[in-house]
N, C-alpha and C. Protein backbone atom coordinates (compact mmCIF):
# COMPACT_ATOMS: atom_id res chain seq x y z
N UNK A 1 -27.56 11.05 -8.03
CA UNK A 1 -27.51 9.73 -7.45
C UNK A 1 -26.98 9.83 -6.03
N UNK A 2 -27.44 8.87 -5.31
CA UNK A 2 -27.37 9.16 -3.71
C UNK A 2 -25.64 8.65 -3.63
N UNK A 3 -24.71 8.69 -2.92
CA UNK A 3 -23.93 8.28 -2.31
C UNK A 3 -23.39 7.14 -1.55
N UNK A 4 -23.98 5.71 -1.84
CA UNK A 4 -23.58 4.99 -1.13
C UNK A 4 -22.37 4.42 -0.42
N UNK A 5 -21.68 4.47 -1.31
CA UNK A 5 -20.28 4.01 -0.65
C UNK A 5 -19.53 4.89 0.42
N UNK A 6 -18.81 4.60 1.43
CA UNK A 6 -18.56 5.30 2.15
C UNK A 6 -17.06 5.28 2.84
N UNK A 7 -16.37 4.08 2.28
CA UNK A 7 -14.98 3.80 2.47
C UNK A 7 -14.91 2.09 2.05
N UNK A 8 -13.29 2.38 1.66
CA UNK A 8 -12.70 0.69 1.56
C UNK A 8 -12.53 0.24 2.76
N UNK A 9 -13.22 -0.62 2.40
CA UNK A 9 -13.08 -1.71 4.08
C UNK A 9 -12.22 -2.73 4.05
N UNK A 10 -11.76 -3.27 2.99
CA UNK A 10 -10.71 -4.65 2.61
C UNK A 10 -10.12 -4.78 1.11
N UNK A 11 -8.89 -4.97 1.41
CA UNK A 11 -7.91 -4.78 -0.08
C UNK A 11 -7.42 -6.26 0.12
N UNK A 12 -7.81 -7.05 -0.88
CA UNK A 12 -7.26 -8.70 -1.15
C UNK A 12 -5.77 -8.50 -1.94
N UNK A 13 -4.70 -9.11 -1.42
CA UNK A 13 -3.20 -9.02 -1.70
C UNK A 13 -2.98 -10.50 -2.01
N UNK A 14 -2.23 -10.26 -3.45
CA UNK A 14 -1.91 -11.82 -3.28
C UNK A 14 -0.21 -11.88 -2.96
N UNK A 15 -0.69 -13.38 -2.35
CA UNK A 15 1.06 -13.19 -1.47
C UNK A 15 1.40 -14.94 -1.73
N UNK A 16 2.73 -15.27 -1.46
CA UNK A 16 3.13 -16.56 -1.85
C UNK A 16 3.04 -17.47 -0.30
N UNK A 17 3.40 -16.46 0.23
CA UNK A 17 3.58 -17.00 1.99
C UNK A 17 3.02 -15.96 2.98
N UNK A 18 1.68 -16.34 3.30
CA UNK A 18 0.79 -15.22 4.32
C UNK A 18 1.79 -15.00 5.42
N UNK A 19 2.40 -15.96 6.22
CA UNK A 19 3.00 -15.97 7.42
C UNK A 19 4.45 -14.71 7.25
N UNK A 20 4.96 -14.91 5.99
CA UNK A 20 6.38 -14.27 5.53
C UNK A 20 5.80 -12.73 5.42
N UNK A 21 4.77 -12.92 4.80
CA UNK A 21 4.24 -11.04 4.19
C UNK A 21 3.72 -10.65 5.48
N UNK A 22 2.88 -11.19 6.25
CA UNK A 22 2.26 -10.64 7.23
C UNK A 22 3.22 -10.11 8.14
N UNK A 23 4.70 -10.54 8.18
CA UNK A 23 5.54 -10.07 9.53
C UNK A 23 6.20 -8.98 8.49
N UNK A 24 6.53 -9.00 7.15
CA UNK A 24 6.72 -8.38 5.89
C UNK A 24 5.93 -6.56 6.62
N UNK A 25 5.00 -6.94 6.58
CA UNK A 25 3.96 -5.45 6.38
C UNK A 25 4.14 -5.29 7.90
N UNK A 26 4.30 -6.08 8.92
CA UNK A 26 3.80 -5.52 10.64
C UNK A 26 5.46 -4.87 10.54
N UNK A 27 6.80 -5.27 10.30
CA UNK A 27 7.93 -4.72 10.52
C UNK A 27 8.16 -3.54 9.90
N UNK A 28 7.57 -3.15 8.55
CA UNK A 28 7.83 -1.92 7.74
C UNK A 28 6.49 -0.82 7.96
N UNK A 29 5.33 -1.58 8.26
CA UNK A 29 4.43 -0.70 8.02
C UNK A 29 3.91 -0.18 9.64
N UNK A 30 3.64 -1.28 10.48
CA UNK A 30 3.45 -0.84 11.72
C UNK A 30 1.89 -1.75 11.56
N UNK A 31 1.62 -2.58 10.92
CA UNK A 31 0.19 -3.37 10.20
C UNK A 31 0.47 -4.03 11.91
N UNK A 32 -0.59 -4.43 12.04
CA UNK A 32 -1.19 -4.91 13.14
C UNK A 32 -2.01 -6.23 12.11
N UNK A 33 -1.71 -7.55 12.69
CA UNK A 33 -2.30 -8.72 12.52
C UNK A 33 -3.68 -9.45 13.23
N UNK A 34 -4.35 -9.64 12.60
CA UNK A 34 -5.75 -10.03 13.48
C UNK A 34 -5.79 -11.33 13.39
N UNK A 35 -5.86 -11.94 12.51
CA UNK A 35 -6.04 -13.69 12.13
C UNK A 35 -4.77 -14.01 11.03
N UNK A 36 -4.00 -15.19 11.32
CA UNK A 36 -3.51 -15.98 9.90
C UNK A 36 -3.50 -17.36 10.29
N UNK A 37 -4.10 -18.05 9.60
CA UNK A 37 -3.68 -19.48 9.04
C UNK A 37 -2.91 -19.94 7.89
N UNK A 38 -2.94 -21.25 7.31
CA UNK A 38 -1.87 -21.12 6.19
C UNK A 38 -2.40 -20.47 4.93
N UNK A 39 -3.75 -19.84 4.40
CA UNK A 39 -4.00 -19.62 3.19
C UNK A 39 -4.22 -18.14 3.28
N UNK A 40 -3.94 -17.10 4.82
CA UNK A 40 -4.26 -16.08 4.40
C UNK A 40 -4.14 -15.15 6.06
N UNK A 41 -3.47 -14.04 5.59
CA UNK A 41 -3.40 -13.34 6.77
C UNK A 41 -4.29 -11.86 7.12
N UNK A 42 -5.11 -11.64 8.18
CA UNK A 42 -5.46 -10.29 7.57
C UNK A 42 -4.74 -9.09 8.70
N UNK A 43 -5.02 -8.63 8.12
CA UNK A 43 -4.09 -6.99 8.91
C UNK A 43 -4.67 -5.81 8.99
N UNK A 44 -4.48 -4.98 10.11
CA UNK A 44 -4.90 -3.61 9.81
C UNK A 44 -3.98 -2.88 9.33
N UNK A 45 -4.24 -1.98 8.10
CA UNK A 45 -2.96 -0.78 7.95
C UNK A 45 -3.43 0.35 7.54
N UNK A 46 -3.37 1.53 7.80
CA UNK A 46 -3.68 2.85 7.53
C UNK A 46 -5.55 2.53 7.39
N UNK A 47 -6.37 1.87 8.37
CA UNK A 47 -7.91 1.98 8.51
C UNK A 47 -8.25 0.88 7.84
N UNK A 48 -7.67 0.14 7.38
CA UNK A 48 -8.20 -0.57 5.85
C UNK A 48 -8.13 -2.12 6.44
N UNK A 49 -8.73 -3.12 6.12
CA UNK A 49 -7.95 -4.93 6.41
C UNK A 49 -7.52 -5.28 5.09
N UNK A 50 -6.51 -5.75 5.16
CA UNK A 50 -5.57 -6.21 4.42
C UNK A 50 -5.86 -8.12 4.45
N UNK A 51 -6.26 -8.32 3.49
CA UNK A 51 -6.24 -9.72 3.34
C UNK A 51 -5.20 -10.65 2.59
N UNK A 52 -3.77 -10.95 3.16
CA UNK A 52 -3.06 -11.58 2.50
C UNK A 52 -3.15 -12.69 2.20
N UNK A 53 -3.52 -12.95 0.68
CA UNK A 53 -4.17 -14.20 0.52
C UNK A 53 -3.26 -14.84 -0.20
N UNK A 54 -2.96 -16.46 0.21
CA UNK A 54 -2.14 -17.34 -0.67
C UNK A 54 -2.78 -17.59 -2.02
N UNK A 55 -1.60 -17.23 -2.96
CA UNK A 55 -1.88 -17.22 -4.26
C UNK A 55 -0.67 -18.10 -5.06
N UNK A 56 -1.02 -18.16 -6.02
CA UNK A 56 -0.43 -18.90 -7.34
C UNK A 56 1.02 -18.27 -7.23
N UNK A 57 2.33 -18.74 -7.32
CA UNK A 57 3.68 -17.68 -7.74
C UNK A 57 3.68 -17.29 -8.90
N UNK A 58 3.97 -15.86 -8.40
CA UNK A 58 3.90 -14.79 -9.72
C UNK A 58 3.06 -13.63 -9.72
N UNK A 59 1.94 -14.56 -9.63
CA UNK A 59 0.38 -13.52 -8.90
C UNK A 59 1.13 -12.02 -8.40
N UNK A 60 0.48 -11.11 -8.77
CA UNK A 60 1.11 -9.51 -8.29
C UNK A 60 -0.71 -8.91 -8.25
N UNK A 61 -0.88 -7.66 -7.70
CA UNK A 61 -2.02 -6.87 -7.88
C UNK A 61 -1.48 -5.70 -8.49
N UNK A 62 -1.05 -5.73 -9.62
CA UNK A 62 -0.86 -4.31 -10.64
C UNK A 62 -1.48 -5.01 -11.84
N UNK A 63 -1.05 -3.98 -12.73
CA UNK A 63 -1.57 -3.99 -14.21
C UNK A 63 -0.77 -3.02 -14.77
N UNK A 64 -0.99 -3.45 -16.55
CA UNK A 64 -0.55 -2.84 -17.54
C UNK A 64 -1.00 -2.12 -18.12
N UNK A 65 -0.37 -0.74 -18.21
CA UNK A 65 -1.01 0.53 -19.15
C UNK A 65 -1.10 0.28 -21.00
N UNK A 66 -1.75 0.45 -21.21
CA UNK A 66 -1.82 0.60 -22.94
C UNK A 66 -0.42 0.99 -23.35
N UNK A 67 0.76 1.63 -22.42
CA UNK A 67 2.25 1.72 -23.08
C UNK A 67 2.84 0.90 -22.55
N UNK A 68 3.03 -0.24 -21.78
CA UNK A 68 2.79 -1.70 -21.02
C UNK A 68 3.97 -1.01 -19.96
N UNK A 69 3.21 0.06 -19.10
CA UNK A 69 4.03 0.09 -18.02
C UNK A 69 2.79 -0.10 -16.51
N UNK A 70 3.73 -1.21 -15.92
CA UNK A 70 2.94 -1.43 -14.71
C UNK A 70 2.75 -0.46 -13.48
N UNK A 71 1.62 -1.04 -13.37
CA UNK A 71 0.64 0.81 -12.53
C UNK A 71 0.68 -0.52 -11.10
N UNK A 72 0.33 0.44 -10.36
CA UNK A 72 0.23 -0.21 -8.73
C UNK A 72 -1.35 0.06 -8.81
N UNK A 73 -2.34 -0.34 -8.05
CA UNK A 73 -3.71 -0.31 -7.59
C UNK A 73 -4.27 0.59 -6.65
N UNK A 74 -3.26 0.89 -5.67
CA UNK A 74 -3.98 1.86 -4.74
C UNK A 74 -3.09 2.76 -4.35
N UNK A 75 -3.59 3.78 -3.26
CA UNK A 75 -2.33 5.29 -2.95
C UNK A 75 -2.77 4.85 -1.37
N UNK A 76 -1.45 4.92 -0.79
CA UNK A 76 -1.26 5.60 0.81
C UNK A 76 -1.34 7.21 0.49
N UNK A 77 -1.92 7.41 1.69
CA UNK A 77 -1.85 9.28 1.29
C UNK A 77 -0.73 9.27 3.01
N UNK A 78 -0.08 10.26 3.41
CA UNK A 78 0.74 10.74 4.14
C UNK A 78 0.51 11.88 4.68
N UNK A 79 0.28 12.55 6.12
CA UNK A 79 0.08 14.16 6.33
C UNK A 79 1.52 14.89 5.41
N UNK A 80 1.71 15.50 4.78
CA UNK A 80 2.78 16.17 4.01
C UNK A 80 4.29 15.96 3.47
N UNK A 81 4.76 16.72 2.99
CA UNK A 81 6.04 16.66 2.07
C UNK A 81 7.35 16.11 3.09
N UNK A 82 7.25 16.66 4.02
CA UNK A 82 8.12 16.06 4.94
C UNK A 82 8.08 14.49 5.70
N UNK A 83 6.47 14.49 6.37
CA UNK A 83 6.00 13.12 6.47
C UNK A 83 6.38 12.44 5.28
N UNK A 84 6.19 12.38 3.76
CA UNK A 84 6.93 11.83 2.71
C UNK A 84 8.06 11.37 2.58
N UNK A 85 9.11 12.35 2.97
CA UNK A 85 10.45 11.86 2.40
C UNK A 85 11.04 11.12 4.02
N UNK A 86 9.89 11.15 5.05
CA UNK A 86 10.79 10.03 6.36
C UNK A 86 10.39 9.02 5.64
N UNK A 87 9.02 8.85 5.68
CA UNK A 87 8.75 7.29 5.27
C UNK A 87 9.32 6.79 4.31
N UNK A 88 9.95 7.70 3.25
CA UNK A 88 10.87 7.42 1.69
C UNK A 88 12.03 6.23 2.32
N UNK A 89 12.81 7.43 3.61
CA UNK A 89 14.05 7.27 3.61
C UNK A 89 13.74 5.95 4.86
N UNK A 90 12.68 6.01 5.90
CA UNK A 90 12.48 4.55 6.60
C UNK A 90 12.42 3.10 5.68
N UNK A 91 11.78 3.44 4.58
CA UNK A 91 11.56 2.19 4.22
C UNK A 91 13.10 1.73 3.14
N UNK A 92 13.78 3.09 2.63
CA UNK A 92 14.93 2.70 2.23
C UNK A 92 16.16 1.89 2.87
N UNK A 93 16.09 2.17 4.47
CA UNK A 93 16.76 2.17 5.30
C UNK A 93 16.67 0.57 5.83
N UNK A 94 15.55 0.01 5.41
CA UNK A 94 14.77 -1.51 5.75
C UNK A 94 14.68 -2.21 4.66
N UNK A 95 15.54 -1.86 3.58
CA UNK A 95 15.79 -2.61 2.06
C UNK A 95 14.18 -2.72 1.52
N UNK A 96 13.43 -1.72 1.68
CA UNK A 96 12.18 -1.80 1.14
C UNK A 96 12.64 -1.53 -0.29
N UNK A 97 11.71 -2.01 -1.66
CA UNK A 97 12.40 -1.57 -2.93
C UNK A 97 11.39 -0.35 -3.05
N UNK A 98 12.26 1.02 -3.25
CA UNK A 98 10.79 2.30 -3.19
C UNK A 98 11.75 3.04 -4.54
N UNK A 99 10.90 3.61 -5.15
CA UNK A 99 10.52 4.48 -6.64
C UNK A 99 11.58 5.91 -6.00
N UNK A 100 12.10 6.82 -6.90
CA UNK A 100 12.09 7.93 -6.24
C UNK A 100 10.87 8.67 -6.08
N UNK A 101 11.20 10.06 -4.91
CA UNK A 101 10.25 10.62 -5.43
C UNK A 101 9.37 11.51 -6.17
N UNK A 102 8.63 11.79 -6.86
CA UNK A 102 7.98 12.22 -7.65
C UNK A 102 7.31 13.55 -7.61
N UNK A 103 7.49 14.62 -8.66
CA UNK A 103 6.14 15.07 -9.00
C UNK A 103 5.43 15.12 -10.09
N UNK A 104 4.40 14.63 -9.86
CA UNK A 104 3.66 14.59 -10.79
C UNK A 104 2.87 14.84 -11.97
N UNK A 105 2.91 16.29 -11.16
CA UNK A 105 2.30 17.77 -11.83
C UNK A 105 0.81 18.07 -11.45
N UNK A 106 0.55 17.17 -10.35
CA UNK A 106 -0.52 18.01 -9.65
C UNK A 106 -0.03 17.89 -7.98
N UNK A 107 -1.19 18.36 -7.30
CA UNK A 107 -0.75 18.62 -5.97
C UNK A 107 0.04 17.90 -4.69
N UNK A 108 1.12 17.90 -4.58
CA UNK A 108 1.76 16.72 -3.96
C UNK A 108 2.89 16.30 -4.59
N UNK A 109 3.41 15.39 -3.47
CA UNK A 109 4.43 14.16 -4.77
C UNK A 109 4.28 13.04 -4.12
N UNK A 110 4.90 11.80 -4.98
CA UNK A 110 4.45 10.69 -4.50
C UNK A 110 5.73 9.66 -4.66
N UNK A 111 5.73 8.61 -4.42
CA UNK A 111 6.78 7.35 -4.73
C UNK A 111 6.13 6.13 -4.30
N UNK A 112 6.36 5.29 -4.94
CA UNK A 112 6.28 4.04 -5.20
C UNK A 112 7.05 2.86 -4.48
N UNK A 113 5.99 1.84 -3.67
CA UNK A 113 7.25 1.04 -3.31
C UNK A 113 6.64 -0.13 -3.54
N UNK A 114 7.37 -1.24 -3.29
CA UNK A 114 6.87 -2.52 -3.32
C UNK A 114 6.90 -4.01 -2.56
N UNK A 115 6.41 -4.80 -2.41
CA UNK A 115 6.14 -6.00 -1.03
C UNK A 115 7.05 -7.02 -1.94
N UNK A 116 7.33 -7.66 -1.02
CA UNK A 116 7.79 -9.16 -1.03
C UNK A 116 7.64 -9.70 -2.49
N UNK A 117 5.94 -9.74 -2.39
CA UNK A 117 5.77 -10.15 -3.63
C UNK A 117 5.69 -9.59 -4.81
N UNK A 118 6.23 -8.08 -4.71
CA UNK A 118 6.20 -7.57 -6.54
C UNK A 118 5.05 -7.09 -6.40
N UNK A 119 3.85 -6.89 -5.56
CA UNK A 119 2.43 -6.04 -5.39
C UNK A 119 3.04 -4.28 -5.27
N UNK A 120 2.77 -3.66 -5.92
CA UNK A 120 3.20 -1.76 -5.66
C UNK A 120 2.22 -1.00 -5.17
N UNK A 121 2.14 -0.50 -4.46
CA UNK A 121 1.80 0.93 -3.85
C UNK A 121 2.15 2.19 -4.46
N UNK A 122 1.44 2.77 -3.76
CA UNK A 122 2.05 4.56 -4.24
C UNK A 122 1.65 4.88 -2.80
N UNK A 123 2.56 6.26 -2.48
CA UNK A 123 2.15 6.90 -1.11
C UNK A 123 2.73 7.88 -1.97
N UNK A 124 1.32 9.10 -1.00
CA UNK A 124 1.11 10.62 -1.63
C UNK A 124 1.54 11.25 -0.63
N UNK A 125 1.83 12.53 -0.59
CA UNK A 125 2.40 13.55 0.50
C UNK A 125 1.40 14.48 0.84
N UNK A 126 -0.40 13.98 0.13
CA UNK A 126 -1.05 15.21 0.68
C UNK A 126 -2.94 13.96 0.98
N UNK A 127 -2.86 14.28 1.98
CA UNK A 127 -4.52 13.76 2.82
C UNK A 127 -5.21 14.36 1.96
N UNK A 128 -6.11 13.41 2.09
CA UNK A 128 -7.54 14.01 0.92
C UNK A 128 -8.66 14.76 2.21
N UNK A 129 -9.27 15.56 1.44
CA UNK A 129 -9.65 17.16 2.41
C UNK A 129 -10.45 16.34 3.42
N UNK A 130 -11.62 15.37 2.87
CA UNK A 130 -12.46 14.37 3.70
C UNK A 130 -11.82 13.68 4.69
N UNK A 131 -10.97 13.01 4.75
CA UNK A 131 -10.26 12.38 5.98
C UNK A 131 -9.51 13.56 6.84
N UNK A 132 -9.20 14.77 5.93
CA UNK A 132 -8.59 15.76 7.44
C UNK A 132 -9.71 15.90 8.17
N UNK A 133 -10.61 16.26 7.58
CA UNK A 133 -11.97 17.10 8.06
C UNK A 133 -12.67 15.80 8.99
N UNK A 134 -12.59 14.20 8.78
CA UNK A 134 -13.38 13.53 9.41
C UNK A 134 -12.27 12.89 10.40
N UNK A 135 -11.00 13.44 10.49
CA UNK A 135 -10.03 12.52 11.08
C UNK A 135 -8.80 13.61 11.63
């Protein structure tokens, strides 16, 4: 089968207050803001637009494993083990709430952090071979 897809272009976030998350992600992450009005902010962060969209309170983007432990949706990847533990200790340093960090038992380690609204991440300590090679 041919290959169509070729990258994520937009990750929908639900958020309680676009205006609060959007300065949320530009202060910790370095997200760059393109448009917000009151129902939704979008952002650039690590290549991707970020659509912070006003949602219902409570609303999160994780889910529950069959042992009902909540998984996050997507991975930041990081150039290496060292790049890892700054960004660990930056976002600790900015009352970000972050996971320790991890190994996993495959290549890398990773930790977990989370937004405003209870939405989780994971960031990895190793680039996937395609983005070194195209980037």
């Amino acid at each position: 089968m041919k290959a169509y897809l070729q990258r994520v272009g937009t990750i929908y976030v639900p958020v309680e207050n676009p205006e609060r998350s959007s300065r949320w992600y530009q202060e910790n992450f370095g997200a760059v803001e393109n448009y917000r009005d009151e129902n939704k902010a979008i952002l650039d962060i690590a290549n991707v637009s970020f659509f912070l969209v006003k949602s219902m309170p409570g609303e999160k983007a994780t889910f529950k494993d069959y042992l009902n432990v909540e998984h996050f949706l997507l991975t930041f990847e990081v150039d290496g083990l060292d790049k890892l533990k700054e960004f660990h200790v930056d976002l600790k340093e900015k009352q970000v709430e972050v996971g320790d960090i991890e190994d996993r038992g495959h290549a890398g380690n990773n930790f977990v952090f989370q937004d405003l609204d209870g939405n989780k991440f994971d960031v990895w300590s190793e680039l996937s071979p395609g983005f070194k090679e195209n980037f």
